[in-house]
N, C-alpha and C. Protein backbone atom coordinates (compact mmCIF):
# COMPACT_ATOMS: atom_id res chain seq x y z
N UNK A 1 38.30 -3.54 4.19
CA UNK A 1 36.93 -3.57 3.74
C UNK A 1 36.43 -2.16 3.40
N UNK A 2 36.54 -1.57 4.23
CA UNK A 2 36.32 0.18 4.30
C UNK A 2 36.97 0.86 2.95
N UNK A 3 37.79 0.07 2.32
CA UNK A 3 38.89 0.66 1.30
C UNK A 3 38.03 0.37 -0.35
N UNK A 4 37.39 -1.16 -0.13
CA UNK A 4 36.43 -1.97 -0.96
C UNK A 4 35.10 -0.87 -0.83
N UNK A 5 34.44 -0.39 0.22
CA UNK A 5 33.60 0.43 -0.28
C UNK A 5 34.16 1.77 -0.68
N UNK A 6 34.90 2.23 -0.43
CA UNK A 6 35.52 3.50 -0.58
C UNK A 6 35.56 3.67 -2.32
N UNK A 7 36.45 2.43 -2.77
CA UNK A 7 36.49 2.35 -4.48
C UNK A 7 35.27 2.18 -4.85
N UNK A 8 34.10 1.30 -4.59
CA UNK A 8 33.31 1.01 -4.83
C UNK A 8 32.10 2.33 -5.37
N UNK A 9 32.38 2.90 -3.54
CA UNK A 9 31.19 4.12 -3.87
C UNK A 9 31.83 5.46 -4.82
N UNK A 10 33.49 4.82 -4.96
CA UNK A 10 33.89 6.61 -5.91
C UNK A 10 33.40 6.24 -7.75
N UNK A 11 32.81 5.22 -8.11
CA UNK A 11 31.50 4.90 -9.26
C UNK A 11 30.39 5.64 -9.46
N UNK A 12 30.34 6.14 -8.23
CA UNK A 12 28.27 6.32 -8.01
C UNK A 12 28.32 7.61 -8.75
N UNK A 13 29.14 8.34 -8.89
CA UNK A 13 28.80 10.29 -9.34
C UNK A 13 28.99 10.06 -10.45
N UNK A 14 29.10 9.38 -11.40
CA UNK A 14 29.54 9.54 -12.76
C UNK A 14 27.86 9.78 -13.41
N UNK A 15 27.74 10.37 -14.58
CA UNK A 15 26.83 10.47 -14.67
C UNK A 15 26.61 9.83 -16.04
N UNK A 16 25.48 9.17 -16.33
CA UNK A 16 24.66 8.31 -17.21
C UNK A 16 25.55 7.28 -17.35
N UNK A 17 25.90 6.58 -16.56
CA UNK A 17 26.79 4.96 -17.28
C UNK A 17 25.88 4.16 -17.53
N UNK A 18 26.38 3.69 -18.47
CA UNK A 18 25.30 2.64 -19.53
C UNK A 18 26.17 1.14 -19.14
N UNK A 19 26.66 1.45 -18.47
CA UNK A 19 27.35 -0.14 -18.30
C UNK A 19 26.02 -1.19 -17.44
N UNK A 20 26.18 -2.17 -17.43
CA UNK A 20 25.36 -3.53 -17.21
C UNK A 20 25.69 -3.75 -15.78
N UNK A 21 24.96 -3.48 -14.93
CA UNK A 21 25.38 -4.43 -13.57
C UNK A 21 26.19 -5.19 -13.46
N UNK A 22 26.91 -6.13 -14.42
CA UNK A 22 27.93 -7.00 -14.53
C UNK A 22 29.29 -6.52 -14.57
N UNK A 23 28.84 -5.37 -15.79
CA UNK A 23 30.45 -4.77 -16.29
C UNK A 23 30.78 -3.85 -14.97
N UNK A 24 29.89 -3.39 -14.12
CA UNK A 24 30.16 -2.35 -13.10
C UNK A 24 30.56 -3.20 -12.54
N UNK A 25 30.25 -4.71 -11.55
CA UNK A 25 30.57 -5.17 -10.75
C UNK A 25 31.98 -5.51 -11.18
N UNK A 26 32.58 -5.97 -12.32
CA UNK A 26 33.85 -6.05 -13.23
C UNK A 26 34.87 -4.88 -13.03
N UNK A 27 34.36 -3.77 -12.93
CA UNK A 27 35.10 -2.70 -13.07
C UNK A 27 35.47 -2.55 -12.08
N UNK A 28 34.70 -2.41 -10.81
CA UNK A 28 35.07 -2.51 -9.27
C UNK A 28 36.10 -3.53 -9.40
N UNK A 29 35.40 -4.66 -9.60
CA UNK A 29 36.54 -6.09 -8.84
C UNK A 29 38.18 -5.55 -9.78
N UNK A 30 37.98 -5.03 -10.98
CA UNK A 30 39.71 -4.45 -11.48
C UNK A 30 40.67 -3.41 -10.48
N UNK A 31 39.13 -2.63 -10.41
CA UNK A 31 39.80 -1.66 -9.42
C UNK A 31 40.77 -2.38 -8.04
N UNK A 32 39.98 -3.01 -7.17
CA UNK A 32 40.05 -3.34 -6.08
C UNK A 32 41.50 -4.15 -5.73
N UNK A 33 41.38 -5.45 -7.49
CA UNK A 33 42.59 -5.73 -7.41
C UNK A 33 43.82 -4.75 -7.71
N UNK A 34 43.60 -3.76 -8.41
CA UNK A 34 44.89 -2.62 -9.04
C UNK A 34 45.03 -2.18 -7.08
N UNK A 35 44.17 -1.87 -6.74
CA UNK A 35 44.80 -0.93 -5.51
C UNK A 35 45.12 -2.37 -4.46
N UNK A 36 44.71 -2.82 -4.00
CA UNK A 36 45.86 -4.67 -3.83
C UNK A 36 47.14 -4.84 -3.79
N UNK A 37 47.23 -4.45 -5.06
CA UNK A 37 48.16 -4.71 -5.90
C UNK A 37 49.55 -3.39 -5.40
N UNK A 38 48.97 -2.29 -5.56
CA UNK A 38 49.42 -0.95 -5.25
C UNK A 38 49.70 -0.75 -3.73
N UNK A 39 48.93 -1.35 -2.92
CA UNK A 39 49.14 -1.66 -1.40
C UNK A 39 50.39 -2.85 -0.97
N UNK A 40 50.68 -3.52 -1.67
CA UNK A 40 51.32 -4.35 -1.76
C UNK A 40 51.06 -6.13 -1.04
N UNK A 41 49.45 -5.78 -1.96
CA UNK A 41 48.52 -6.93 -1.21
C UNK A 41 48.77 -8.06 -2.40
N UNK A 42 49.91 -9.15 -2.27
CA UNK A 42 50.03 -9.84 -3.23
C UNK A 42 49.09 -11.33 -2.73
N UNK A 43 49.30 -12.35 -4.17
CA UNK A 43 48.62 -12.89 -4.10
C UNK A 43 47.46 -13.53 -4.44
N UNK A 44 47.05 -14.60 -5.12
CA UNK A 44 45.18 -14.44 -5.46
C UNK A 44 44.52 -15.03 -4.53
N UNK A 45 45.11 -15.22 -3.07
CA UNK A 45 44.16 -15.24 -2.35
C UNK A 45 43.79 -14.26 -1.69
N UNK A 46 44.65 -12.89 -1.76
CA UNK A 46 43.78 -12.01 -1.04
C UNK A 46 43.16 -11.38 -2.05
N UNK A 47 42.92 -11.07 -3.33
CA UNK A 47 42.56 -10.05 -4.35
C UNK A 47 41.36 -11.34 -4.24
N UNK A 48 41.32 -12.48 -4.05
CA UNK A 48 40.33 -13.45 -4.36
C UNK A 48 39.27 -12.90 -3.30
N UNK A 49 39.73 -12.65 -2.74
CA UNK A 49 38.83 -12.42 -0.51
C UNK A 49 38.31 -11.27 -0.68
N UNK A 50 38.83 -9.89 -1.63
CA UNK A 50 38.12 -8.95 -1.73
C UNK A 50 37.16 -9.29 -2.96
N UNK A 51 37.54 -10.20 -3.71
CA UNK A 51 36.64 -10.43 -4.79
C UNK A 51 35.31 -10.85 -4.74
N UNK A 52 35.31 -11.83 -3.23
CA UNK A 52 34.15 -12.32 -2.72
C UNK A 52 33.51 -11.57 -1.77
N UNK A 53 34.53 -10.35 -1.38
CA UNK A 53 33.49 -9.93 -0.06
C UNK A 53 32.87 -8.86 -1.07
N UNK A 54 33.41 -8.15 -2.37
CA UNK A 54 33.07 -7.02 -3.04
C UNK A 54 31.55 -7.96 -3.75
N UNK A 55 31.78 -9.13 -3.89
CA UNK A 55 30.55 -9.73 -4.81
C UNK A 55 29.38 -9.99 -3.78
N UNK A 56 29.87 -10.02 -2.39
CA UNK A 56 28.95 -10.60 -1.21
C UNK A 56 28.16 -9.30 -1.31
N UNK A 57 28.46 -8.12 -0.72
CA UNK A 57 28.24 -6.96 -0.86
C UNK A 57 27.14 -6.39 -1.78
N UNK A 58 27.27 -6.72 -2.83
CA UNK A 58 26.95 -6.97 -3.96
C UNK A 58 25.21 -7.34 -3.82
N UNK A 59 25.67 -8.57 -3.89
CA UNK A 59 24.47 -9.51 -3.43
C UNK A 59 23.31 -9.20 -2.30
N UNK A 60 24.28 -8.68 -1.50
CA UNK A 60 23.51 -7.87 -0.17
C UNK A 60 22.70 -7.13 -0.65
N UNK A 61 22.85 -5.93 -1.48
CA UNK A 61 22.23 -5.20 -1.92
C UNK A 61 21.38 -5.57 -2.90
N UNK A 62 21.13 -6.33 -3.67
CA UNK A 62 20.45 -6.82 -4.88
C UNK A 62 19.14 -7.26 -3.57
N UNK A 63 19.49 -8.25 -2.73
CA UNK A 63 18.22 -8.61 -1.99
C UNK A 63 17.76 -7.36 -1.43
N UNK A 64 18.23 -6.44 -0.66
CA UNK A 64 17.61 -5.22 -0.18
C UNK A 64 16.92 -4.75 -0.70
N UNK A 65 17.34 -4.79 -2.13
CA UNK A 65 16.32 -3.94 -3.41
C UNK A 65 15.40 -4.74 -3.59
N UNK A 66 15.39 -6.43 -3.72
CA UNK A 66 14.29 -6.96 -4.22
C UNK A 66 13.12 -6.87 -2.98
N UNK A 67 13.62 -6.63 -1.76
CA UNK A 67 12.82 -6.71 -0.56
C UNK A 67 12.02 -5.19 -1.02
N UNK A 68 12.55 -4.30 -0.97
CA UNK A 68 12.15 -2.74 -0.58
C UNK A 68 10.76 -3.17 -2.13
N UNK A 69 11.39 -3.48 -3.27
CA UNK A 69 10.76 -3.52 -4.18
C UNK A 69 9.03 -4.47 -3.75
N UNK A 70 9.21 -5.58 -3.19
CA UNK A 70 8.16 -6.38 -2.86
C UNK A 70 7.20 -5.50 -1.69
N UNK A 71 8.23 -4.86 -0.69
CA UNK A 71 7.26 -4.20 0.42
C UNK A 71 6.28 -2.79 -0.26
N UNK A 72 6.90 -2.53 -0.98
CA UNK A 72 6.52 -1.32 -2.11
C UNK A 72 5.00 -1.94 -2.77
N UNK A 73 5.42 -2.95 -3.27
CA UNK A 73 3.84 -3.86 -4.27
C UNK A 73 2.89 -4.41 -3.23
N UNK A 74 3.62 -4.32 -2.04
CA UNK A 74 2.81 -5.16 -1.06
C UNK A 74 1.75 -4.03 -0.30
N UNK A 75 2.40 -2.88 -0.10
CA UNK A 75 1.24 -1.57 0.07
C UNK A 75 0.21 -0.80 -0.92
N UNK A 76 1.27 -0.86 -2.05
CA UNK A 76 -0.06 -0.56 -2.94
C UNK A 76 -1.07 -1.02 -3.00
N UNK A 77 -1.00 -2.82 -3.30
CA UNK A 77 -2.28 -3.46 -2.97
C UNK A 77 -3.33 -3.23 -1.83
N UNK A 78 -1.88 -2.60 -0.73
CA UNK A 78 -3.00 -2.49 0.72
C UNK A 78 -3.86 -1.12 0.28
N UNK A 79 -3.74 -0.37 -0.46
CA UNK A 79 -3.75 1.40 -1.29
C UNK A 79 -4.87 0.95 -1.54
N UNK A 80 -4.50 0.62 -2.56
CA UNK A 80 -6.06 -0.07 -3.62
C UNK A 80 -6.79 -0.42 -3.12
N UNK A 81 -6.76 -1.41 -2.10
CA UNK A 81 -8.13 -2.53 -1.26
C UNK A 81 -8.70 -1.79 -0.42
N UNK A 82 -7.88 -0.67 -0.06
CA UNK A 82 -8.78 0.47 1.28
C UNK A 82 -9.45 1.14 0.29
N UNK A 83 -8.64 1.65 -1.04
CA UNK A 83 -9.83 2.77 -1.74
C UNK A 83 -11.25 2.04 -2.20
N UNK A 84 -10.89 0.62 -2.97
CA UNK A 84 -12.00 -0.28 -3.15
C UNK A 84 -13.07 0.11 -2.02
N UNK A 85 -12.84 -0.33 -1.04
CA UNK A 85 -13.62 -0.66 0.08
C UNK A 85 -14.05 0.80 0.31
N UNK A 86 -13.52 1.90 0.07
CA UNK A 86 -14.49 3.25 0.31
C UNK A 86 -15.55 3.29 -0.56
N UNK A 87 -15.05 2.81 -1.61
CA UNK A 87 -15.84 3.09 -2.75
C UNK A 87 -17.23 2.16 -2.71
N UNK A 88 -17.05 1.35 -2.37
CA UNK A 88 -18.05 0.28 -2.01
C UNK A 88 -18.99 0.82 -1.20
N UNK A 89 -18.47 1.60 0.19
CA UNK A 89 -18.96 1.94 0.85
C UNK A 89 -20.15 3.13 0.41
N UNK A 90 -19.19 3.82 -0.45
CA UNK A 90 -20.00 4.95 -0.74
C UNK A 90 -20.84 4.79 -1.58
N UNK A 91 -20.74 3.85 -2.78
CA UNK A 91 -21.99 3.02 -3.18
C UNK A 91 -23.13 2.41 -2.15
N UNK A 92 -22.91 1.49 -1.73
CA UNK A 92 -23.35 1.28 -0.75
C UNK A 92 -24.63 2.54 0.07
N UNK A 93 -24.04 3.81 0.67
CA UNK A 93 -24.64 4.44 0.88
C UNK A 93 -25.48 5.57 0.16
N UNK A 94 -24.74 5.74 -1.04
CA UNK A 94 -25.93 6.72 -2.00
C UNK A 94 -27.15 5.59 -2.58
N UNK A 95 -26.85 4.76 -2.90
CA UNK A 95 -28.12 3.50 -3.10
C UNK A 95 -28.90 3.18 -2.33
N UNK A 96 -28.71 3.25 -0.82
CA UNK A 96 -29.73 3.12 0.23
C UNK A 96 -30.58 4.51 0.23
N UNK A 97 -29.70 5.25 0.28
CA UNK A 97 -30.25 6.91 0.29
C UNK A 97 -31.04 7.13 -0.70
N UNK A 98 -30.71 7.08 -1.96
CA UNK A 98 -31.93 6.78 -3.16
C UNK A 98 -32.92 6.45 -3.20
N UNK A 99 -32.73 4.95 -2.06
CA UNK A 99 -34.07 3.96 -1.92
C UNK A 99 -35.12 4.52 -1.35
N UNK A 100 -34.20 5.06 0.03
CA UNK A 100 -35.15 5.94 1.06
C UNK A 100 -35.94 7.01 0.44
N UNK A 101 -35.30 7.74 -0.65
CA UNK A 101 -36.56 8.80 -1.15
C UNK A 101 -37.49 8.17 -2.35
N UNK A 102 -37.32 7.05 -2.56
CA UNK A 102 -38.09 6.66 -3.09
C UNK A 102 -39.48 6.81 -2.30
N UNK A 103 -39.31 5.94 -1.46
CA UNK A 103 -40.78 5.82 -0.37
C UNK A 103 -41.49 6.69 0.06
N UNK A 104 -42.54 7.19 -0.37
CA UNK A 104 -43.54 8.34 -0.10
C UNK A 104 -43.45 8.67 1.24
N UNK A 105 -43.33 8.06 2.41
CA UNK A 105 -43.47 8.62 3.89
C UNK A 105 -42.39 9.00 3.92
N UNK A 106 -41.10 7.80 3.98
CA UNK A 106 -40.11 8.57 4.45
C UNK A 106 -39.13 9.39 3.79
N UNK A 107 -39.29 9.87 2.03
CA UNK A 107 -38.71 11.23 1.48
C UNK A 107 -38.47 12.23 2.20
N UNK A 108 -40.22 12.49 3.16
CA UNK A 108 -40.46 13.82 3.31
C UNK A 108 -39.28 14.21 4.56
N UNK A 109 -38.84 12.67 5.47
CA UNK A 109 -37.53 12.93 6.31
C UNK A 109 -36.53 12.86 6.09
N UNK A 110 -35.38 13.65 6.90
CA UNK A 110 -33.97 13.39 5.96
C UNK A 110 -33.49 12.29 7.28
N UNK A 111 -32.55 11.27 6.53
CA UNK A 111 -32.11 10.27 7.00
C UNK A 111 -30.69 10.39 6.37
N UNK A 112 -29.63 10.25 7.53
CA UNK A 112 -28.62 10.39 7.06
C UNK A 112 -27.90 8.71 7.33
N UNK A 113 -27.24 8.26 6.13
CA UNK A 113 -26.89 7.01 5.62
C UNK A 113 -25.02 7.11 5.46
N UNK A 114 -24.63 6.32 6.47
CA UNK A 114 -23.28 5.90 6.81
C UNK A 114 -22.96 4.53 6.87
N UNK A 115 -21.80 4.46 6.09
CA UNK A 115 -21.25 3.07 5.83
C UNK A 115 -19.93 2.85 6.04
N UNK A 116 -19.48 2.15 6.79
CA UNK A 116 -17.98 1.93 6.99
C UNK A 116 -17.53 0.02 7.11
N UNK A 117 -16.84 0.12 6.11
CA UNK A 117 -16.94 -1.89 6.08
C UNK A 117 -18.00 -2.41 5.93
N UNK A 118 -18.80 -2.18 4.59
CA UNK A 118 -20.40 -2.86 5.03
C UNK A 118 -21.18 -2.64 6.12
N UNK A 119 -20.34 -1.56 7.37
CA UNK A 119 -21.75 -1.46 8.32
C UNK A 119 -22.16 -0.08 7.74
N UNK A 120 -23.70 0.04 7.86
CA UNK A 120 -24.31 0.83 7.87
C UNK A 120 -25.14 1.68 9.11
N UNK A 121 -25.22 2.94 9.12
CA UNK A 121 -25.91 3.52 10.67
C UNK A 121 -26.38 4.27 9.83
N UNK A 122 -27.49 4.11 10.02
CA UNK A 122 -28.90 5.48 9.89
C UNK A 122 -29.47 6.32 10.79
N UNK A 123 -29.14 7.41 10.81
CA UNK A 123 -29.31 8.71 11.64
C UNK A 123 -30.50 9.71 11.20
N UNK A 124 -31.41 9.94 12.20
CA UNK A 124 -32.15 10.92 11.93
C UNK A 124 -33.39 11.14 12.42
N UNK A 125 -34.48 11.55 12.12
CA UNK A 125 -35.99 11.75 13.07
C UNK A 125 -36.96 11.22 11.56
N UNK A 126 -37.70 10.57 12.59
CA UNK A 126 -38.55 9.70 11.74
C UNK A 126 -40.32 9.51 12.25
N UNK A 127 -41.84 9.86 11.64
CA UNK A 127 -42.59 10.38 11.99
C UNK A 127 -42.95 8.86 13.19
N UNK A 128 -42.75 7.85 13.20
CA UNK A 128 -43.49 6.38 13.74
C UNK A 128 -42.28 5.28 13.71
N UNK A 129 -42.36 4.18 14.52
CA UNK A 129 -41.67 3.43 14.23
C UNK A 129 -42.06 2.39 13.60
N UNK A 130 -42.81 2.15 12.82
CA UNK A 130 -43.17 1.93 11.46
C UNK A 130 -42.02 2.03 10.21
N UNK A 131 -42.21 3.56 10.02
CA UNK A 131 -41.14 4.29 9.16
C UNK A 131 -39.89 3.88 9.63
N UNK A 132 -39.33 4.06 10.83
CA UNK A 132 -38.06 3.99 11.50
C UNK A 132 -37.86 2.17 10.71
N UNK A 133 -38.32 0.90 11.03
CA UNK A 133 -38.28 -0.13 10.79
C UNK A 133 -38.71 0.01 9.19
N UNK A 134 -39.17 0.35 8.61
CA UNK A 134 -39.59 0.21 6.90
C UNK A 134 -37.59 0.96 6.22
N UNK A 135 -37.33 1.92 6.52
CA UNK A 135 -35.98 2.30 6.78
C UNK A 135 -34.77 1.32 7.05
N UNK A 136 -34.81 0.85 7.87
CA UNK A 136 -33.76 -0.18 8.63
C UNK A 136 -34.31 -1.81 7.31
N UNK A 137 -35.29 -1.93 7.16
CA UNK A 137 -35.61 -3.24 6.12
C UNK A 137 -35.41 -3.21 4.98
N UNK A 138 -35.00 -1.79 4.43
CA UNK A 138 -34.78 -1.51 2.89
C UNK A 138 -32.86 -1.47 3.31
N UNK A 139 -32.71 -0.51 4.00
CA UNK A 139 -31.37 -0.97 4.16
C UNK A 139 -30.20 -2.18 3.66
N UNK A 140 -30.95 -3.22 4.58
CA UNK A 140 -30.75 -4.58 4.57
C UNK A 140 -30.57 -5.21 3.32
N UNK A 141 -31.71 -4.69 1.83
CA UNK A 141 -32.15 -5.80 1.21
C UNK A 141 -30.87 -5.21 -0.19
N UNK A 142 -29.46 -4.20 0.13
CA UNK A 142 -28.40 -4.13 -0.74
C UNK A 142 -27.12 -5.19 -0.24
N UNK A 143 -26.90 -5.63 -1.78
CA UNK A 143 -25.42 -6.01 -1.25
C UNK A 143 -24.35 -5.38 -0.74
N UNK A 144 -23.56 -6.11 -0.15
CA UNK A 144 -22.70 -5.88 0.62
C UNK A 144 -23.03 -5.20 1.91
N UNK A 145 -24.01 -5.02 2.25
CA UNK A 145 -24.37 -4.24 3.52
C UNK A 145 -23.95 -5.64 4.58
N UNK A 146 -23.43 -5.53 5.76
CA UNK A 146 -23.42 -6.50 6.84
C UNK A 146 -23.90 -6.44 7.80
N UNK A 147 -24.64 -4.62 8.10
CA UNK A 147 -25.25 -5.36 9.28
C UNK A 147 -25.83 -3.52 8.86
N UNK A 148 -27.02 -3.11 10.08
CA UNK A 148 -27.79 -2.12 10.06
C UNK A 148 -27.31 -1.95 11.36
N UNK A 149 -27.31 -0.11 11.64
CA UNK A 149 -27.53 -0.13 13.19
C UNK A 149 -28.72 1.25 12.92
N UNK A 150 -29.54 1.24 13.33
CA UNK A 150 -30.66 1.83 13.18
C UNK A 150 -30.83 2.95 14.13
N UNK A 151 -29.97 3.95 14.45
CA UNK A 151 -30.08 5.18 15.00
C UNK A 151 -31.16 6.05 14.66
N UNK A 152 -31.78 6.16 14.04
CA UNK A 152 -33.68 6.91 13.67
C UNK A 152 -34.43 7.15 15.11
N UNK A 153 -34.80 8.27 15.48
CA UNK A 153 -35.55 8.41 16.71
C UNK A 153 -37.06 8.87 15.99
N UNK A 154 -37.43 8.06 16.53
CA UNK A 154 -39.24 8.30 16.38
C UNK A 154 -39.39 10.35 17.18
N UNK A 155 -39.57 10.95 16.11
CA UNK A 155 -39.97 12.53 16.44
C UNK A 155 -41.27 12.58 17.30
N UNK A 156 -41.59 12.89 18.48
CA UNK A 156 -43.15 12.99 19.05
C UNK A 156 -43.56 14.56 18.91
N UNK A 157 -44.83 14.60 18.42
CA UNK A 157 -45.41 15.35 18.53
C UNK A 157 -45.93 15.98 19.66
């Protein structure tokens, strides 16, 4: 067997073969039988036994690749759906933040606006809890937001 990869892997250094996956697997299985043959391995049932274990082999590897290939497409998507979801997020939070200076009272405070998975936490000093709750209700009224956690401390004078 050891002899089957041995011929097998002395293929790999050549450089640019244009041959077809087929004709390579062809070229091996000639090889394999010439040195067989040269060993004094007669017979087509044994040149047959390396023929199948060189094609098994073969095969082995074709699934390895189609696996590595699928686990490969299968993270990117996971790539993409985390950057999505930042991006959302960070929408998400410059649009609330916008909202907030819209509103004449609470411009004049800075409120800092964090989003992670649709949650949102609002951080900061706020003149009443009035403002603190007018804050936390505008929040609410964007998509994708799922929930508020309303960290704002009423500032006392």
């Amino acid at each position: 067997m050891s002899l089957v990869i041995a011929i097998a892997l002395s293929g790999c250094n050549k450089p640019a073969d244009t041959r077809t996956p087929g004709q390579k697997l062809d070229a091996v299985i000639s090889k394999t039988e010439k040195v067989a043959e040269e060993l004094g391995v007669q017979g087509e049932q044994s040149s047959g036994d390396m023929k199948a274990k060189t094609e098994a082999a073969f095969a082995n590897a074709g699934d390895a690749l189609k696996k590595a290939t699928e686990n490969a497409k299968s993270s990117t998507k996971e790539v993409a759906n985390t950057a999505i979801n930042k991006m959302d997020d960070m929408v998400i939070s410059t649009a609330i933040s916008a909202e907030l200076l819209k509103d004449a009272e609470i411009k004049l405070f800075r409120i800092n606006v964090d989003t992670k998975d649709g949650a949102v936490v609002l951080k900061g000093q706020v003149p009443s809890d009035a403002v603190r709750e007018r804050a936390s209700a505008i929040a609410k009224t964007f998509n994708g937001v799922q929930s508020v956690d309303n960290q704002l401390t009423v500032k006392v004078n």
